[in-house]
N, C-alpha and C. Protein backbone atom coordinates (compact mmCIF):
# COMPACT_ATOMS: atom_id res chain seq x y z
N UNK A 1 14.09 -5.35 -24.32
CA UNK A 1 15.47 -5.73 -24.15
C UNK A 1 15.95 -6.44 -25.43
N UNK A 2 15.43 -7.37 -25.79
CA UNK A 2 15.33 -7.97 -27.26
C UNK A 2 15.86 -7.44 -28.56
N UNK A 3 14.78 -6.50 -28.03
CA UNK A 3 14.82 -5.44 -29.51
C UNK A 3 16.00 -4.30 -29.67
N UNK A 4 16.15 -4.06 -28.29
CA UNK A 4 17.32 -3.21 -27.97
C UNK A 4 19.00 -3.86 -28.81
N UNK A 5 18.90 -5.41 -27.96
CA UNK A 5 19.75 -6.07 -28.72
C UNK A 5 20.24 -6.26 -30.23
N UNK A 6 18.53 -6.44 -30.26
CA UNK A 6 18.80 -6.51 -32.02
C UNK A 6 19.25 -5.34 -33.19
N UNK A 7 18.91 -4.08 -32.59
CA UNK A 7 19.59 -3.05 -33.27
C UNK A 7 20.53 -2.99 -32.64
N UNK A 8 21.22 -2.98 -31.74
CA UNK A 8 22.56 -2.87 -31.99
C UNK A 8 23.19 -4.50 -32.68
N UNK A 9 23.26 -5.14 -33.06
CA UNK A 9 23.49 -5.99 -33.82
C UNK A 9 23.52 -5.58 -35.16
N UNK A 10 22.51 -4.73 -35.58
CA UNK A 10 22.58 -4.09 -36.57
C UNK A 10 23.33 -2.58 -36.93
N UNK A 11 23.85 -2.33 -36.14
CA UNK A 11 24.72 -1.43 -35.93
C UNK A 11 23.32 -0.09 -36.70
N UNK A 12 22.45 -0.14 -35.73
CA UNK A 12 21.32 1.01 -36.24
C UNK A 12 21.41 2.29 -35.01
N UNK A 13 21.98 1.95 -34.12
CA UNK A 13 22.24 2.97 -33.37
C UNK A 13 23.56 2.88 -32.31
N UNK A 14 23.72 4.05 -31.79
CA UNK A 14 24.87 3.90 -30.84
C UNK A 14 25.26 2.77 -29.92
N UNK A 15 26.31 2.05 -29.54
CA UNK A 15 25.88 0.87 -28.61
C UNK A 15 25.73 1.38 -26.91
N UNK A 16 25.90 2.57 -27.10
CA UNK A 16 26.06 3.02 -25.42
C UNK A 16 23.94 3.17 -25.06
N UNK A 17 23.46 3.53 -26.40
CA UNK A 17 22.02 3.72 -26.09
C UNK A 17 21.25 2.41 -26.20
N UNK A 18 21.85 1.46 -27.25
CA UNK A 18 21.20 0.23 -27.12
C UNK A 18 22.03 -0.73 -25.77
N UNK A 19 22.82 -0.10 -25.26
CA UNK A 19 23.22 -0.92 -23.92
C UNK A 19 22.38 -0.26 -22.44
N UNK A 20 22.21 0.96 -22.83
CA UNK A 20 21.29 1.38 -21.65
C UNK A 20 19.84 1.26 -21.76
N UNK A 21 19.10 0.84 -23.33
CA UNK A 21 18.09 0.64 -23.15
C UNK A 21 17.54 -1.01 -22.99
N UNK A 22 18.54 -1.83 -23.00
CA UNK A 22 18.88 -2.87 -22.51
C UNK A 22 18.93 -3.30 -21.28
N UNK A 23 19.40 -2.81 -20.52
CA UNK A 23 19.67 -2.75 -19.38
C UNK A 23 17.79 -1.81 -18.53
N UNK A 24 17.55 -1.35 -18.80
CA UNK A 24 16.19 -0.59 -18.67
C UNK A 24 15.55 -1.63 -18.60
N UNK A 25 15.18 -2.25 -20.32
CA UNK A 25 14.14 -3.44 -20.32
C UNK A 25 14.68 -4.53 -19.32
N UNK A 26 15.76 -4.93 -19.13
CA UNK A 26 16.04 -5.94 -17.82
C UNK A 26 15.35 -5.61 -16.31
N UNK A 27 15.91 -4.19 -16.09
CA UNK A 27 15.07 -3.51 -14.85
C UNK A 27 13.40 -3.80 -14.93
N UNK A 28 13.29 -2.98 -15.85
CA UNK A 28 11.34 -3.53 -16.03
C UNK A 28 11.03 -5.00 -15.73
N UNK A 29 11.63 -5.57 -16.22
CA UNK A 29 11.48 -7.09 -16.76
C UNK A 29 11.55 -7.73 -14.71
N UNK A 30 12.44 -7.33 -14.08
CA UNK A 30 13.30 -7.44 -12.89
C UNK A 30 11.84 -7.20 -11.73
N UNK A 31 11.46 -5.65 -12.12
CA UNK A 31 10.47 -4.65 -11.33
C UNK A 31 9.01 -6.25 -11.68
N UNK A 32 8.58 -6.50 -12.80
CA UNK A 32 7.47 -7.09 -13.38
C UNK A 32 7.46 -8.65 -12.41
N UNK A 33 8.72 -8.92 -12.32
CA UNK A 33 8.56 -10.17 -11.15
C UNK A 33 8.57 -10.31 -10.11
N UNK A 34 9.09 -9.22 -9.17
CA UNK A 34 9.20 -8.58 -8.32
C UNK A 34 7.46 -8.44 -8.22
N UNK A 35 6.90 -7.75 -8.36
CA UNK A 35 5.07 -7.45 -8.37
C UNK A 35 4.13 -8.62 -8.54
N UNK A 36 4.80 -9.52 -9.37
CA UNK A 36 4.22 -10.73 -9.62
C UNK A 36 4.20 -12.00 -7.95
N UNK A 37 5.54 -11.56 -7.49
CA UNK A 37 5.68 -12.33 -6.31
C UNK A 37 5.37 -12.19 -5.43
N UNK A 38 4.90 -10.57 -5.77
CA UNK A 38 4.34 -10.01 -4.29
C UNK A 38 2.25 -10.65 -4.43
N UNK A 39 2.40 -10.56 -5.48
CA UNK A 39 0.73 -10.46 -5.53
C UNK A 39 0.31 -12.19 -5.44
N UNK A 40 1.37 -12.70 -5.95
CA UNK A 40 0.81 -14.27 -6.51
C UNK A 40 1.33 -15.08 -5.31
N UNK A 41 2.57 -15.21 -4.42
CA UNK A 41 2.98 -16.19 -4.28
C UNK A 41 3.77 -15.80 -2.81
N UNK A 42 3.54 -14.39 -2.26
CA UNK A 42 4.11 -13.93 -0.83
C UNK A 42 2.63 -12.92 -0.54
N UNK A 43 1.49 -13.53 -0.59
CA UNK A 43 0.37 -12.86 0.03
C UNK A 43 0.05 -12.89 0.99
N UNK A 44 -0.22 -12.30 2.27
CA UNK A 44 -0.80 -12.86 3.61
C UNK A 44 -2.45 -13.10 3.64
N UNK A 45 -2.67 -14.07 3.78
CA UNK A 45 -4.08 -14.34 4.12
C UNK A 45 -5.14 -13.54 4.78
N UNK A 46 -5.89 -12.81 4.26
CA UNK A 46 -6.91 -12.35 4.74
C UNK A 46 -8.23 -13.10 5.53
N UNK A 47 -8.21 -12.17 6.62
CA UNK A 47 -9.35 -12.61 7.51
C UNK A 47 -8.57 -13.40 9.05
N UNK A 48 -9.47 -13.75 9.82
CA UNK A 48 -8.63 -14.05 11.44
C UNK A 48 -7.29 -15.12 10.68
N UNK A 49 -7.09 -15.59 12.04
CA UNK A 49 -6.57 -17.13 11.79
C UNK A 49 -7.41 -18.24 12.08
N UNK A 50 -7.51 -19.20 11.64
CA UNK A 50 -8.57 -20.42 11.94
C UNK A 50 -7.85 -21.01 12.90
């Protein structure tokens, strides 16, 4: 997303492609915490109940 930014800042490519590949790396970025919350911090406990 970063990097996306930064060329278009530099006017190195179209802004419609550095705005959609922008928007992509946000999604990833979005998807990556999303997986993180599932695994780290909304787990159900394995095994009976005590």
């Amino acid at each position: 997303m970063a990097l996306a930014l930064f060329i278009s800042s530099l006017n190195l490519a179209p802004q419609l492609v550095t705005t959609a590949a922008a928007i992509a790396g946000f999604v990833l970025l979005m998807y990556g915490v999303h997986l993180g919350w599932l695994v780290f911090y909304d787990s159900d406990p394995d095994g009976p109940p005590s």
